[in-house]
PDB file of N, CA and C in Angstrom:
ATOM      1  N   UNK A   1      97.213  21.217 -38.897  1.00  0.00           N
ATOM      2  CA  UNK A   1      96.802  19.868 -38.832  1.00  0.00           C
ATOM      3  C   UNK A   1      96.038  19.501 -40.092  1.00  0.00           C
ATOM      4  N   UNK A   2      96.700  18.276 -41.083  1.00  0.00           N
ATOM      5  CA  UNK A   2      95.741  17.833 -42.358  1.00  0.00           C
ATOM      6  C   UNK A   2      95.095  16.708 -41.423  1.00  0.00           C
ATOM      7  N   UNK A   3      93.824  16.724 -42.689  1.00  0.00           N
ATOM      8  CA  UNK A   3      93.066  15.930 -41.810  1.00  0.00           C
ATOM      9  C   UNK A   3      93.071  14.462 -43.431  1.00  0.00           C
ATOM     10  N   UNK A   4      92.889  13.341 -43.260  1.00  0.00           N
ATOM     11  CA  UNK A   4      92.813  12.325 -44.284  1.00  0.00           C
ATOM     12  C   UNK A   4      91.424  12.205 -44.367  1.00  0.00           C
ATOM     13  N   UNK A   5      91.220  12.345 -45.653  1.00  0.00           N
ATOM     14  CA  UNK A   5      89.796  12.174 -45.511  1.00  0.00           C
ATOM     15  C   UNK A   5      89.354  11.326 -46.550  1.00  0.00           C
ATOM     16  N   UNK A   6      90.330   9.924 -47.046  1.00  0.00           N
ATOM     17  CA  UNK A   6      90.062   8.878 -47.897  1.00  0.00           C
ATOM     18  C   UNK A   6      89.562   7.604 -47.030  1.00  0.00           C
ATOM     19  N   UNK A   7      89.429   7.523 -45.866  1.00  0.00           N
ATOM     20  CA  UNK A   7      88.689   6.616 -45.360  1.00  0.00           C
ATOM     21  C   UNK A   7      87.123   6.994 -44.132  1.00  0.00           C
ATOM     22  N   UNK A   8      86.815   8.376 -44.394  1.00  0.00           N
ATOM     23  CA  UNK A   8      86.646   9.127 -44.153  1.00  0.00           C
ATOM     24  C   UNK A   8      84.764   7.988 -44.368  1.00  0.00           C
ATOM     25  N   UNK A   9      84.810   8.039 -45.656  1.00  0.00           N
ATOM     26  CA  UNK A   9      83.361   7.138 -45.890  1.00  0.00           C
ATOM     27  C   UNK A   9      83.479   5.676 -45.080  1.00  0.00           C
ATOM     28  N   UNK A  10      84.581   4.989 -45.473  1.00  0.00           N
ATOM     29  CA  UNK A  10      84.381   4.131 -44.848  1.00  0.00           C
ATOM     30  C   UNK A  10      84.022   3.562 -43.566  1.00  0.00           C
ATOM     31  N   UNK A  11      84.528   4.902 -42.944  1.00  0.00           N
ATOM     32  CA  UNK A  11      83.959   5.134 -41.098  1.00  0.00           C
ATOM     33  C   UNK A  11      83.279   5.254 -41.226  1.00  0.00           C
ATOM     34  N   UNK A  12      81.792   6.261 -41.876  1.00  0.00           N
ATOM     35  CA  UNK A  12      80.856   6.476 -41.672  1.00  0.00           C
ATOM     36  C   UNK A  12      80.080   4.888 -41.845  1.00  0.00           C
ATOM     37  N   UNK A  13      80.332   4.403 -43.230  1.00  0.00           N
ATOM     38  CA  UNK A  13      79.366   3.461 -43.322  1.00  0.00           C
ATOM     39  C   UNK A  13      79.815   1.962 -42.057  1.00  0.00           C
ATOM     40  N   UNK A  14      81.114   1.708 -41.668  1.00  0.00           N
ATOM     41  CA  UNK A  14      81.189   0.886 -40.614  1.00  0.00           C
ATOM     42  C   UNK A  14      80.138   1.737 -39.026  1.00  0.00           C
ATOM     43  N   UNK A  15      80.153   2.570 -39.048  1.00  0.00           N
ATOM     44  CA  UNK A  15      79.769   3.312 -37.768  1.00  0.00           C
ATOM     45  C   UNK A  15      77.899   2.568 -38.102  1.00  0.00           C
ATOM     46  N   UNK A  16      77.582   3.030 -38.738  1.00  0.00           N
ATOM     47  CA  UNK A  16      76.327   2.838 -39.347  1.00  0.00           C
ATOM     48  C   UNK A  16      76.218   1.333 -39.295  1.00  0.00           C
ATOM     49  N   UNK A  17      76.890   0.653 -39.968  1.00  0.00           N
ATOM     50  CA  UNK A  17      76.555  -0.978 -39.753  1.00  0.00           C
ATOM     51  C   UNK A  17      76.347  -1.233 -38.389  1.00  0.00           C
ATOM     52  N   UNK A  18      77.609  -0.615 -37.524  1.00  0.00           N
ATOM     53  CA  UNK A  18      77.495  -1.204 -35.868  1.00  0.00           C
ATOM     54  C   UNK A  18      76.236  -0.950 -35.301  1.00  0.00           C
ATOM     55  N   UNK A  19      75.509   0.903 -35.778  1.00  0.00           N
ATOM     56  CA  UNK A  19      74.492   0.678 -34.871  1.00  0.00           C
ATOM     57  C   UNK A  19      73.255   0.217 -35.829  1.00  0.00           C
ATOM     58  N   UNK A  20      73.286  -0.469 -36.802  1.00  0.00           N
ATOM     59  CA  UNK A  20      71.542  -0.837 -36.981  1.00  0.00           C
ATOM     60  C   UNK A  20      72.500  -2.579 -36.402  1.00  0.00           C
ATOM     61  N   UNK A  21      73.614  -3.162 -36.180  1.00  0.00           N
ATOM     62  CA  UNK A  21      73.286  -3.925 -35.215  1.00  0.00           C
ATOM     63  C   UNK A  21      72.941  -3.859 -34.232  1.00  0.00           C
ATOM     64  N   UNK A  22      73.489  -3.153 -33.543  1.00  0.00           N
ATOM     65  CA  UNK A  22      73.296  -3.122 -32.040  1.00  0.00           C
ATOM     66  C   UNK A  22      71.179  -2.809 -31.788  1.00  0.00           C
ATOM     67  N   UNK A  23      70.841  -2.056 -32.896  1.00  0.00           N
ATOM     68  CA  UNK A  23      69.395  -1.654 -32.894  1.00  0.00           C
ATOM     69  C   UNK A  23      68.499  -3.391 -32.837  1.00  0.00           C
ATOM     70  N   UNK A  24      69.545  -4.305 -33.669  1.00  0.00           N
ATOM     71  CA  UNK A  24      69.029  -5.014 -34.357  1.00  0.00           C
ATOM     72  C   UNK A  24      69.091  -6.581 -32.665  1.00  0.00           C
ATOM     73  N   UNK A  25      70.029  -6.485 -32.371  1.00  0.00           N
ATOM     74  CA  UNK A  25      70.711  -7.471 -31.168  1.00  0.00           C
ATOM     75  C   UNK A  25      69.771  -6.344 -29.725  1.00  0.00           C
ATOM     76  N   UNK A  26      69.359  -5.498 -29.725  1.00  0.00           N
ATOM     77  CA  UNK A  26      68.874  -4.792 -28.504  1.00  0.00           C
ATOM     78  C   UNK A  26      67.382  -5.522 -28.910  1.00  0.00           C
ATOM     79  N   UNK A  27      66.671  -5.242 -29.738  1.00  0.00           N
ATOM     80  CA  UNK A  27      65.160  -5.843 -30.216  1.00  0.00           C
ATOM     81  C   UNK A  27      65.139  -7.318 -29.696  1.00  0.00           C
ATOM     82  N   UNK A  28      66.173  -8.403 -29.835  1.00  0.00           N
ATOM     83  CA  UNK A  28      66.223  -9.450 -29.756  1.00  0.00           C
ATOM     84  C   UNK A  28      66.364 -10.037 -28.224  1.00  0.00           C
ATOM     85  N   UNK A  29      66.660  -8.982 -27.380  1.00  0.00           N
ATOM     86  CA  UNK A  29      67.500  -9.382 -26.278  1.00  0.00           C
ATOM     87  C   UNK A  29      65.956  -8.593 -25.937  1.00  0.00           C
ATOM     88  N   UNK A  30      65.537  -7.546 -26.115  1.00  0.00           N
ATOM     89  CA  UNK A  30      63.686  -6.995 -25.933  1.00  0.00           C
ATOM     90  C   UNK A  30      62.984  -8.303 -25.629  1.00  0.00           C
ATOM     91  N   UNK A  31      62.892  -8.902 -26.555  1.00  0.00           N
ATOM     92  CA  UNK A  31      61.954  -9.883 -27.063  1.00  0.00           C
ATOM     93  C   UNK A  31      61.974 -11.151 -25.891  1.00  0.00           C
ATOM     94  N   UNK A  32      63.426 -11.731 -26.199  1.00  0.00           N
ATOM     95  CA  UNK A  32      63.689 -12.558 -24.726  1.00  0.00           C
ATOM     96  C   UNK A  32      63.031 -12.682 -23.696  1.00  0.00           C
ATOM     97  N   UNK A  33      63.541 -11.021 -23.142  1.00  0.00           N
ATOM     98  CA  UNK A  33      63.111 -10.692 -21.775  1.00  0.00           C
ATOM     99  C   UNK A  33      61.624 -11.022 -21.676  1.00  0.00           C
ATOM    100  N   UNK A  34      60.788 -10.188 -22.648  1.00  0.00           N
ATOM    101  CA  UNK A  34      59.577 -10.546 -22.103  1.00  0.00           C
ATOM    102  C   UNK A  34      58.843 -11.833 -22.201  1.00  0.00           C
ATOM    103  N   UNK A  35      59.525 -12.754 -23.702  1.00  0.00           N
ATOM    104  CA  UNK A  35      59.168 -14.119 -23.183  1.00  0.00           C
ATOM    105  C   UNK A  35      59.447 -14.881 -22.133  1.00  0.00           C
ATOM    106  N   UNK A  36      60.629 -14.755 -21.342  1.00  0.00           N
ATOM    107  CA  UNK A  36      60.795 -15.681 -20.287  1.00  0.00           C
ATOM    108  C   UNK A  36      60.433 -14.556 -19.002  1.00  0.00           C
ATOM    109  N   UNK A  37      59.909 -15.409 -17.841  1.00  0.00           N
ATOM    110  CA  UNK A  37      59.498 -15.171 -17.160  1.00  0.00           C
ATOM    111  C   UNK A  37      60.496 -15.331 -15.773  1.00  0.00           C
ATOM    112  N   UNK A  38      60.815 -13.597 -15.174  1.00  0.00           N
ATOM    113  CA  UNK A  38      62.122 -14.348 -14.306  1.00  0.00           C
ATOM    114  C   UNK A  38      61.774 -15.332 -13.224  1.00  0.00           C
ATOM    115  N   UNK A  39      62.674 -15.580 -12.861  1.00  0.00           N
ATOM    116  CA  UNK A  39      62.688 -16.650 -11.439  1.00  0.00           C
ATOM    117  C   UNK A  39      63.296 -16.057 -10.392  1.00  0.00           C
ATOM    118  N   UNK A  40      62.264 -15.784  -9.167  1.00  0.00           N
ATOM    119  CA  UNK A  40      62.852 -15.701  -8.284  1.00  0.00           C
ATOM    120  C   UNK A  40      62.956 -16.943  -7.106  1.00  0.00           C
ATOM    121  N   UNK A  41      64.198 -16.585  -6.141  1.00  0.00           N
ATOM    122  CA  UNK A  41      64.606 -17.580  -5.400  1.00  0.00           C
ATOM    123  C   UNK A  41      63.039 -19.013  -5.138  1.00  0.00           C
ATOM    124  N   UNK A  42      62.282 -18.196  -5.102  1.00  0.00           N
ATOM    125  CA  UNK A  42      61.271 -19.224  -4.546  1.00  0.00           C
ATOM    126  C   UNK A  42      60.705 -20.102  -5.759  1.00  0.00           C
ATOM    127  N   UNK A  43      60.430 -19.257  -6.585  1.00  0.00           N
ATOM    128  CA  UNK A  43      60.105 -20.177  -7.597  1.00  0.00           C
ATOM    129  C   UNK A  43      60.960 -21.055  -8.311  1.00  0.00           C
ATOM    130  N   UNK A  44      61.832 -20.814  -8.491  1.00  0.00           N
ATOM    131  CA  UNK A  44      63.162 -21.731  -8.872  1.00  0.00           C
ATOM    132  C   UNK A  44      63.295 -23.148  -7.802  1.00  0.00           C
ATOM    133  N   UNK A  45      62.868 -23.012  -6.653  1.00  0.00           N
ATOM    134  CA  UNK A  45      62.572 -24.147  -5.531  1.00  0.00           C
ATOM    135  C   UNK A  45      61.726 -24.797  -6.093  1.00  0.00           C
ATOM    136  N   UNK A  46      60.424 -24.063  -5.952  1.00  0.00           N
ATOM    137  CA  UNK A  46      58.975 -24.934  -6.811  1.00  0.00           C
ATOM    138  C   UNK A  46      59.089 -25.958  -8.137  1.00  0.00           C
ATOM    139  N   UNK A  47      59.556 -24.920  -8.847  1.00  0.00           N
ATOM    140  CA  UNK A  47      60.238 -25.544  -9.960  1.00  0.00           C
ATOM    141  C   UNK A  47      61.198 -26.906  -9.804  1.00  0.00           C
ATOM    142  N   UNK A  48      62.238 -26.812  -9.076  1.00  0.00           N
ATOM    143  CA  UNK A  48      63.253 -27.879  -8.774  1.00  0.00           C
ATOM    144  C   UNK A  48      62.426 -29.050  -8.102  1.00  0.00           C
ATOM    145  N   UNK A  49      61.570 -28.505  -7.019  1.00  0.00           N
ATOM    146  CA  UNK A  49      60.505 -29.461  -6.696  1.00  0.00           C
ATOM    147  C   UNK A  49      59.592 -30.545  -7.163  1.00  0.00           C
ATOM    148  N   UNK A  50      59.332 -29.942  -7.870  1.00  0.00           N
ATOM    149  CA  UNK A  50      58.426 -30.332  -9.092  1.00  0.00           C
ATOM    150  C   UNK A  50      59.359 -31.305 -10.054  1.00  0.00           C
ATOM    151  N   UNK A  51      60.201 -30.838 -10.416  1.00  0.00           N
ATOM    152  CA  UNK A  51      60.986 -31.541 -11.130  1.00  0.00           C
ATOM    153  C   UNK A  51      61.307 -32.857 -10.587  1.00  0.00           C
ATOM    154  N   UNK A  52      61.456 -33.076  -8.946  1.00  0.00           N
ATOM    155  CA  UNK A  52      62.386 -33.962  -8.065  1.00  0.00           C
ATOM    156  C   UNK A  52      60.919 -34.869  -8.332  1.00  0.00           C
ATOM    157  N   UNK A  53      59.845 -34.801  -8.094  1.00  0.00           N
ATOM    158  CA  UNK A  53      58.287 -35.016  -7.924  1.00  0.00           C
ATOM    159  C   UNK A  53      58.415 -36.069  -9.242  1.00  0.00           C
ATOM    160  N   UNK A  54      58.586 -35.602 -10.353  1.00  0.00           N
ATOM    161  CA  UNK A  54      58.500 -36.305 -11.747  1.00  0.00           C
ATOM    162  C   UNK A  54      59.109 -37.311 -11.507  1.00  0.00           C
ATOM    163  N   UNK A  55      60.684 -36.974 -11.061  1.00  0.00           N
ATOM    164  CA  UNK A  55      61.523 -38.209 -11.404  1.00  0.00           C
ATOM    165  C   UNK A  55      61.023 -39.097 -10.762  1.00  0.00           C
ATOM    166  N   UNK A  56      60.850 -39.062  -9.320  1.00  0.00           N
ATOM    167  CA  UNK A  56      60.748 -39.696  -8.258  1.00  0.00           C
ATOM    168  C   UNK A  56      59.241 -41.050  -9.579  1.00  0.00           C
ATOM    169  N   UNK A  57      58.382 -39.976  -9.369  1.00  0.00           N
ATOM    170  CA  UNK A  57      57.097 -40.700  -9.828  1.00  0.00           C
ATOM    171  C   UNK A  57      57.479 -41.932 -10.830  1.00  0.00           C
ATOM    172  N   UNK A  58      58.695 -41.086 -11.801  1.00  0.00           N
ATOM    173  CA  UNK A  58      58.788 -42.133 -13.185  1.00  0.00           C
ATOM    174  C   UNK A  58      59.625 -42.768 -12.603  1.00  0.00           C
ATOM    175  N   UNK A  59      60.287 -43.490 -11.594  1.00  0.00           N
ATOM    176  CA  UNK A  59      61.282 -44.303 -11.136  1.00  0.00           C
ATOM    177  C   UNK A  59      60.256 -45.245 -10.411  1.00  0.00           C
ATOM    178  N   UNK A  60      59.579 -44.879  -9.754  1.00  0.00           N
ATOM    179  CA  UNK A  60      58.120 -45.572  -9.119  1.00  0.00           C
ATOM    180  C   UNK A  60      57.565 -46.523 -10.242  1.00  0.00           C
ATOM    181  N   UNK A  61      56.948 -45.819 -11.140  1.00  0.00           N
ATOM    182  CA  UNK A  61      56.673 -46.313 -12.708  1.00  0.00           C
ATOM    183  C   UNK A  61      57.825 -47.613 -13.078  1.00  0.00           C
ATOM    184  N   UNK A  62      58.345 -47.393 -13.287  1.00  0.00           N
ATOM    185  CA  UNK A  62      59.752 -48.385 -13.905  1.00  0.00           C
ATOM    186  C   UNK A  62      60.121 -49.217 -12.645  1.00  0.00           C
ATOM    187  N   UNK A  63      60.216 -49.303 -11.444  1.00  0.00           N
ATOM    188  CA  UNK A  63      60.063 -50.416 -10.540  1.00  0.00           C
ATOM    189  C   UNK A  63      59.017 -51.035 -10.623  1.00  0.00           C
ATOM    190  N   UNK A  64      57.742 -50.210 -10.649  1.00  0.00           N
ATOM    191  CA  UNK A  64      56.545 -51.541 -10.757  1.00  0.00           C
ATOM    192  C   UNK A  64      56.591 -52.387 -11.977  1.00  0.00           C
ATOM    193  N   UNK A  65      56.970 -51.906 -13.129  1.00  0.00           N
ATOM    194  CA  UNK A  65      57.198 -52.416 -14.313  1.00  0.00           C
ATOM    195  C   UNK A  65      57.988 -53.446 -13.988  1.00  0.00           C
ATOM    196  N   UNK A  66      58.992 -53.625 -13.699  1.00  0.00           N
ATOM    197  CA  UNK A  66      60.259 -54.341 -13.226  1.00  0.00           C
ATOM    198  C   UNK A  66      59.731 -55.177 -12.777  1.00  0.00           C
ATOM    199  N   UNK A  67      59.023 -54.995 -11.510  1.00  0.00           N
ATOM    200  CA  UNK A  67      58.511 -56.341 -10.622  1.00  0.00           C
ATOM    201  C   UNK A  67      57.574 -57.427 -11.511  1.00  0.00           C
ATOM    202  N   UNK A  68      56.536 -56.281 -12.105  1.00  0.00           N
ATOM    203  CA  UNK A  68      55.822 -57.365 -13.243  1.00  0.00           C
ATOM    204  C   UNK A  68      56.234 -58.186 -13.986  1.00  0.00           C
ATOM    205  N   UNK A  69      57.021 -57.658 -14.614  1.00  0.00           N
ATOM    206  CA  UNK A  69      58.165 -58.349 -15.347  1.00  0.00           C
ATOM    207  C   UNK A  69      58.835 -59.318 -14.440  1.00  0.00           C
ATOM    208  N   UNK A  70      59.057 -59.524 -13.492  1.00  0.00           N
ATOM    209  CA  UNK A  70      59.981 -60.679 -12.450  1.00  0.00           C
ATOM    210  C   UNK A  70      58.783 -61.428 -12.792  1.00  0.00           C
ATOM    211  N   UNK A  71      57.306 -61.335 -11.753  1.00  0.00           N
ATOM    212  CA  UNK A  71      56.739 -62.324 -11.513  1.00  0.00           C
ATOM    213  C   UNK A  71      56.055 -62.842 -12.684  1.00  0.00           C
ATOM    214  N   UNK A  72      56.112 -61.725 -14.050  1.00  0.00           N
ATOM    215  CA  UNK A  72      55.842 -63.025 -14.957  1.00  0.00           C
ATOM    216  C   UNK A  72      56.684 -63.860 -15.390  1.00  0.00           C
ATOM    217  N   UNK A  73      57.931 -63.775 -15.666  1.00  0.00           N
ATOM    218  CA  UNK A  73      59.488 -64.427 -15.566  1.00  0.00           C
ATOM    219  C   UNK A  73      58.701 -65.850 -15.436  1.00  0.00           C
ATOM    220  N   UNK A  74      58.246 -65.952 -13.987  1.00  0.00           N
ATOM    221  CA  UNK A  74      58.198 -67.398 -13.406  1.00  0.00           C
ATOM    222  C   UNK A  74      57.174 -68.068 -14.248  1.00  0.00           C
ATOM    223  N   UNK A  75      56.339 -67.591 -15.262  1.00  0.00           N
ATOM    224  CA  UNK A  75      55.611 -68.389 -15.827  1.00  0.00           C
ATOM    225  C   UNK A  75      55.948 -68.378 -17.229  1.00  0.00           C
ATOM    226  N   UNK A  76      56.162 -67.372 -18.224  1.00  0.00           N
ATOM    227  CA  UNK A  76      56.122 -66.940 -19.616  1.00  0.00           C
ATOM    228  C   UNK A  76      57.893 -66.373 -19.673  1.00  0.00           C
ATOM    229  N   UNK A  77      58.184 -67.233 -20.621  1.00  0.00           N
ATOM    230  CA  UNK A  77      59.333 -66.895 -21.216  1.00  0.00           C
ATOM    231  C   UNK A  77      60.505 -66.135 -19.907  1.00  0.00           C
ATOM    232  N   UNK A  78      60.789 -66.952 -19.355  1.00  0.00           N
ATOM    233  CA  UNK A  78      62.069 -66.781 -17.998  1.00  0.00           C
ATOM    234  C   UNK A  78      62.923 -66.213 -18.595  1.00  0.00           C
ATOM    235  N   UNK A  79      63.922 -66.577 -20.037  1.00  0.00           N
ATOM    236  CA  UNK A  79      65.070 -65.649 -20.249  1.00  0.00           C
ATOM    237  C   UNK A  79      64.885 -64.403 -20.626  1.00  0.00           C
ATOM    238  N   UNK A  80      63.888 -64.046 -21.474  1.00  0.00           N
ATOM    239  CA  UNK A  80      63.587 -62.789 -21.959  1.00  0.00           C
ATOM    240  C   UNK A  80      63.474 -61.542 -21.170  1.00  0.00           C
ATOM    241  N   UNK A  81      61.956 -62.233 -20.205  1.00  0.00           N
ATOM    242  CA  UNK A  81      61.549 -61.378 -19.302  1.00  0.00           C
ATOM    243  C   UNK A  81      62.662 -61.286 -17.946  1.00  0.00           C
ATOM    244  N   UNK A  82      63.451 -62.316 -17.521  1.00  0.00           N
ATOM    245  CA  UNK A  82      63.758 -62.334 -16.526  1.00  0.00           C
ATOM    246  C   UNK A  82      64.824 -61.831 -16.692  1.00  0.00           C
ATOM    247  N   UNK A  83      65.762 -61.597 -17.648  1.00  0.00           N
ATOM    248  CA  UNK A  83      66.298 -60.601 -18.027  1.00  0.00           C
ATOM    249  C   UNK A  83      66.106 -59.106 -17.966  1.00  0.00           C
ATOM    250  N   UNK A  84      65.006 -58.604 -18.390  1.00  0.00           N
ATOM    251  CA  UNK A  84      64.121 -57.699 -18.872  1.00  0.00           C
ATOM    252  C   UNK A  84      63.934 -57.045 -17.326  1.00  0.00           C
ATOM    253  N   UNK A  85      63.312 -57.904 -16.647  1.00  0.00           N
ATOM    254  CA  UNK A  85      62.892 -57.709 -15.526  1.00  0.00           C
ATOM    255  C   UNK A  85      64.682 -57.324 -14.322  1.00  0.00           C
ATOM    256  N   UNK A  86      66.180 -57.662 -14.806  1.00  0.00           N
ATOM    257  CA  UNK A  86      66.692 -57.770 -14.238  1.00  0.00           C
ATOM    258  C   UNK A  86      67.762 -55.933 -14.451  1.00  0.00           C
ATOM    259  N   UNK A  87      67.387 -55.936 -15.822  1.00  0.00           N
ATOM    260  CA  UNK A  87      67.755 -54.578 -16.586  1.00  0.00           C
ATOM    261  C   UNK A  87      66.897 -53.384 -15.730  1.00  0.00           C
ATOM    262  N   UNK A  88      65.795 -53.853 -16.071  1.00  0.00           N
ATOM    263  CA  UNK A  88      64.725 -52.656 -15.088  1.00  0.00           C
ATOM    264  C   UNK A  88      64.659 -52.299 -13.799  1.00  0.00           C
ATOM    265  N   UNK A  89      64.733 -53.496 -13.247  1.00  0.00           N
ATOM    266  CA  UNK A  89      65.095 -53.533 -11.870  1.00  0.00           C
ATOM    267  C   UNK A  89      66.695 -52.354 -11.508  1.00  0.00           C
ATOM    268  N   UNK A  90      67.206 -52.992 -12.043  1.00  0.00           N
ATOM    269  CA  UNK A  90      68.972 -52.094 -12.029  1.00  0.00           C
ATOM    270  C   UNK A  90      68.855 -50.727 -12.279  1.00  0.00           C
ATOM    271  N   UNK A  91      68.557 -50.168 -13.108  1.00  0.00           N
ATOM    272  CA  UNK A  91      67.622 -49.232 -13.557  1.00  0.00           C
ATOM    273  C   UNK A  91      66.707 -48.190 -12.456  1.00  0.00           C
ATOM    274  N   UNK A  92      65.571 -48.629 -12.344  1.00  0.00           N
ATOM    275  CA  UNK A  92      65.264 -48.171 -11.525  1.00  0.00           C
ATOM    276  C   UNK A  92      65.689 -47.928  -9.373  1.00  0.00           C
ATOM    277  N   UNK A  93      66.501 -48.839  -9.639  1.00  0.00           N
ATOM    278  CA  UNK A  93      67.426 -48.643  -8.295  1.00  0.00           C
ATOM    279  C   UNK A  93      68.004 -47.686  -8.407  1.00  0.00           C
ATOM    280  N   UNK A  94      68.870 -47.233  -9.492  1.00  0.00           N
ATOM    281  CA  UNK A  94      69.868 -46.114  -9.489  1.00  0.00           C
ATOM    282  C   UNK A  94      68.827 -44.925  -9.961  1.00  0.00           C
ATOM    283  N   UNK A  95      67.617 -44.925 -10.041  1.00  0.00           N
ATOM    284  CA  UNK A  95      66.899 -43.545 -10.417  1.00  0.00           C
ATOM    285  C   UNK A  95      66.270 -43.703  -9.152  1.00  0.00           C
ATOM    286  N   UNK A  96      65.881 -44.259  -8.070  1.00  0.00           N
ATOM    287  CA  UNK A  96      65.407 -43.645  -6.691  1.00  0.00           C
ATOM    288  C   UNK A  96      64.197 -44.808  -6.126  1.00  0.00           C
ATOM    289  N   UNK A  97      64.346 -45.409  -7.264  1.00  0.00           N
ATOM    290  CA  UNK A  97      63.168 -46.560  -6.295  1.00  0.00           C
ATOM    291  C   UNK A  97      64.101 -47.581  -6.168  1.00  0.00           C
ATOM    292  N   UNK A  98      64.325 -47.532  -4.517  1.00  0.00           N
ATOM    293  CA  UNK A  98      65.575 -48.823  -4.584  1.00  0.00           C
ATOM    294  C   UNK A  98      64.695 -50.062  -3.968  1.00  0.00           C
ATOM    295  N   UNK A  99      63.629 -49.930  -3.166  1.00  0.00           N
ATOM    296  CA  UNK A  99      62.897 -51.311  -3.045  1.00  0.00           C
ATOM    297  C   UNK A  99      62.382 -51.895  -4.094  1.00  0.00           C
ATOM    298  N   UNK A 100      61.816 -51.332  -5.257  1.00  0.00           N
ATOM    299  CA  UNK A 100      60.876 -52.152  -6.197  1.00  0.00           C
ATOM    300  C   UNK A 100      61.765 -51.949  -6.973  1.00  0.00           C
ATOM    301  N   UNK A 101      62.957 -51.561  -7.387  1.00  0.00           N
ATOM    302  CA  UNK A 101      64.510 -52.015  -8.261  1.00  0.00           C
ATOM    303  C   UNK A 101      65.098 -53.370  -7.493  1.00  0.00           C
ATOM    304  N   UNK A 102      64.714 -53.343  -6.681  1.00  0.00           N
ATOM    305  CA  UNK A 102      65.799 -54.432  -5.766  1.00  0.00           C
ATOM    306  C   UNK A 102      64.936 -55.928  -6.168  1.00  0.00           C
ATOM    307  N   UNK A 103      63.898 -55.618  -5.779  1.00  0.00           N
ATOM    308  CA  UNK A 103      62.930 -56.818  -5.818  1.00  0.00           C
ATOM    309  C   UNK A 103      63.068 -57.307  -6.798  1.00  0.00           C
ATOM    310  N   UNK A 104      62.463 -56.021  -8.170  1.00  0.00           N
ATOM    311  CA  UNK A 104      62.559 -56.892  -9.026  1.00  0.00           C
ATOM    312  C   UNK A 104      63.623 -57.468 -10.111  1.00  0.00           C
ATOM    313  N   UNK A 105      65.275 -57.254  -9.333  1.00  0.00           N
ATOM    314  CA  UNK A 105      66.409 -57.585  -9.665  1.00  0.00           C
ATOM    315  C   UNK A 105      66.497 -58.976  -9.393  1.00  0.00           C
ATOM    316  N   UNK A 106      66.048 -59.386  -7.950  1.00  0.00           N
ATOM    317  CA  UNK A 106      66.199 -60.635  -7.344  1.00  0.00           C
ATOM    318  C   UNK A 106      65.338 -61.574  -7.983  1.00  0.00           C
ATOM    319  N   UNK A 107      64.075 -61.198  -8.197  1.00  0.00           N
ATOM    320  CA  UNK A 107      63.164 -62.155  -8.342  1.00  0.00           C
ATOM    321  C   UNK A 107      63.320 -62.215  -9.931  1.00  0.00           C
ATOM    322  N   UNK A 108      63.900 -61.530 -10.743  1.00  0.00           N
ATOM    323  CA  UNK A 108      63.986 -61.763 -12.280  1.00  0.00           C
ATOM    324  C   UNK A 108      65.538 -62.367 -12.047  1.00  0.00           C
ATOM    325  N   UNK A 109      66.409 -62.406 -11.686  1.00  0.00           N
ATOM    326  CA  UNK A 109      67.540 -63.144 -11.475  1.00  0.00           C
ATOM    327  C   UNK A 109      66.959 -64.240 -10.801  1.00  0.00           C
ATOM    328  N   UNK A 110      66.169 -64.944 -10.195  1.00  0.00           N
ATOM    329  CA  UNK A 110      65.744 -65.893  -9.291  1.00  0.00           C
ATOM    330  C   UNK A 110      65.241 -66.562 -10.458  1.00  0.00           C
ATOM    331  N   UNK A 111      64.586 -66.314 -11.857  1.00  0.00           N
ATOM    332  CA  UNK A 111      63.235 -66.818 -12.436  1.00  0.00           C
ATOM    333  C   UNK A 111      64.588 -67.061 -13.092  1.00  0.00           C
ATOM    334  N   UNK A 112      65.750 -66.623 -13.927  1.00  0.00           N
ATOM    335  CA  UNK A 112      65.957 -66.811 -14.851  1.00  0.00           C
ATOM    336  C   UNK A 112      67.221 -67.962 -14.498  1.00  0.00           C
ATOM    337  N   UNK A 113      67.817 -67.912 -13.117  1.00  0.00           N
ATOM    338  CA  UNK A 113      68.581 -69.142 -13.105  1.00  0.00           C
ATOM    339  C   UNK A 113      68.065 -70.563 -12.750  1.00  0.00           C
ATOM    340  N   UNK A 114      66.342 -70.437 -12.681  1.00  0.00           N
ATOM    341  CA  UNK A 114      65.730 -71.516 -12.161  1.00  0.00           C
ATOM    342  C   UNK A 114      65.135 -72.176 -13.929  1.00  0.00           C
ATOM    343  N   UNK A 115      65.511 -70.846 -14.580  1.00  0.00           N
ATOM    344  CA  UNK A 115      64.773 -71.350 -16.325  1.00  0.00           C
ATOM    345  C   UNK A 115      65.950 -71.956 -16.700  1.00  0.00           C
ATOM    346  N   UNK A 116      67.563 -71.697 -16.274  1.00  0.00           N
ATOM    347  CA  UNK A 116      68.976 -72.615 -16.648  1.00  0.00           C
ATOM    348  C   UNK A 116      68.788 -73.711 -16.246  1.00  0.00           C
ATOM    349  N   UNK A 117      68.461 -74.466 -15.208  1.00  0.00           N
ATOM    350  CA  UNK A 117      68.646 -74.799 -14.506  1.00  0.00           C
ATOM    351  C   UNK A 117      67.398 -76.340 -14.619  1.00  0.00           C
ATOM    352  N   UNK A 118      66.633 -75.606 -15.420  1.00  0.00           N
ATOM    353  CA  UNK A 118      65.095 -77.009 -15.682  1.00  0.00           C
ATOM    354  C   UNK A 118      65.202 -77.081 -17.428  1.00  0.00           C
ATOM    355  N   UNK A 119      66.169 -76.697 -17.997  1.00  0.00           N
ATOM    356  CA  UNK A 119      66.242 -77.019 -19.061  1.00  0.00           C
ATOM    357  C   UNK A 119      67.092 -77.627 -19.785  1.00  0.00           C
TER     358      UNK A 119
END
């Protein structure tokens, strides 16, 4: 049996590249791990919880906005705001506040065909 022994280096030095990667991709995947912190089933709930908590809050936020916006409609600038007020409203209906989206859909649509309508 001859053996070839003109690529003979070149294995060595590919063999060698693979493992100071693999040395190099194992450190990195080290590092990961201990920055993130796993999740188990329960906390991943908390988490999702929490998350549902935010939205909910900032949809709350953006309906009251909305409504303000309606009832100033009826005094200061009707197309702008009552517009404004009709965008937000829409808006916040489809993110989870559907009473104070609704309201202030109607009542900024209410201000702004009553501002067509006297002018």
């Amino acid at each position: 049996m001859k053996h070839d022994y003109r690529f003979q280096g070149r294995r060595i030095k590919r063999t060698r590249e693979r493992a100071e990667q693999a040395e190099a991709h194992s450190y990195k995947e080290e590092i990961a791990q201990e920055l993130t912190a796993p999740l188990s089933a329960g906390r991943l709930s908390e988490v999702n919880a929490e998350a549902e908590e935010e939205s909910k809050a900032f949809s709350a936020v953006i309906g009251v906005v909305a409504v303000l916006f309606a009832f100033v409609s009826f005094f200061f600038f009707p197309f702008i705001m009552g517009l404004t007020s009709i965008a937000l409203g829409v808006f916040a209906y489809f993110q989870g506040s559907q009473t104070a989206g609704f309201t202030a859909a109607v009542l900024g649509l209410v201000a702004f065909l009553m501002a067509i309508m006297f002018i």
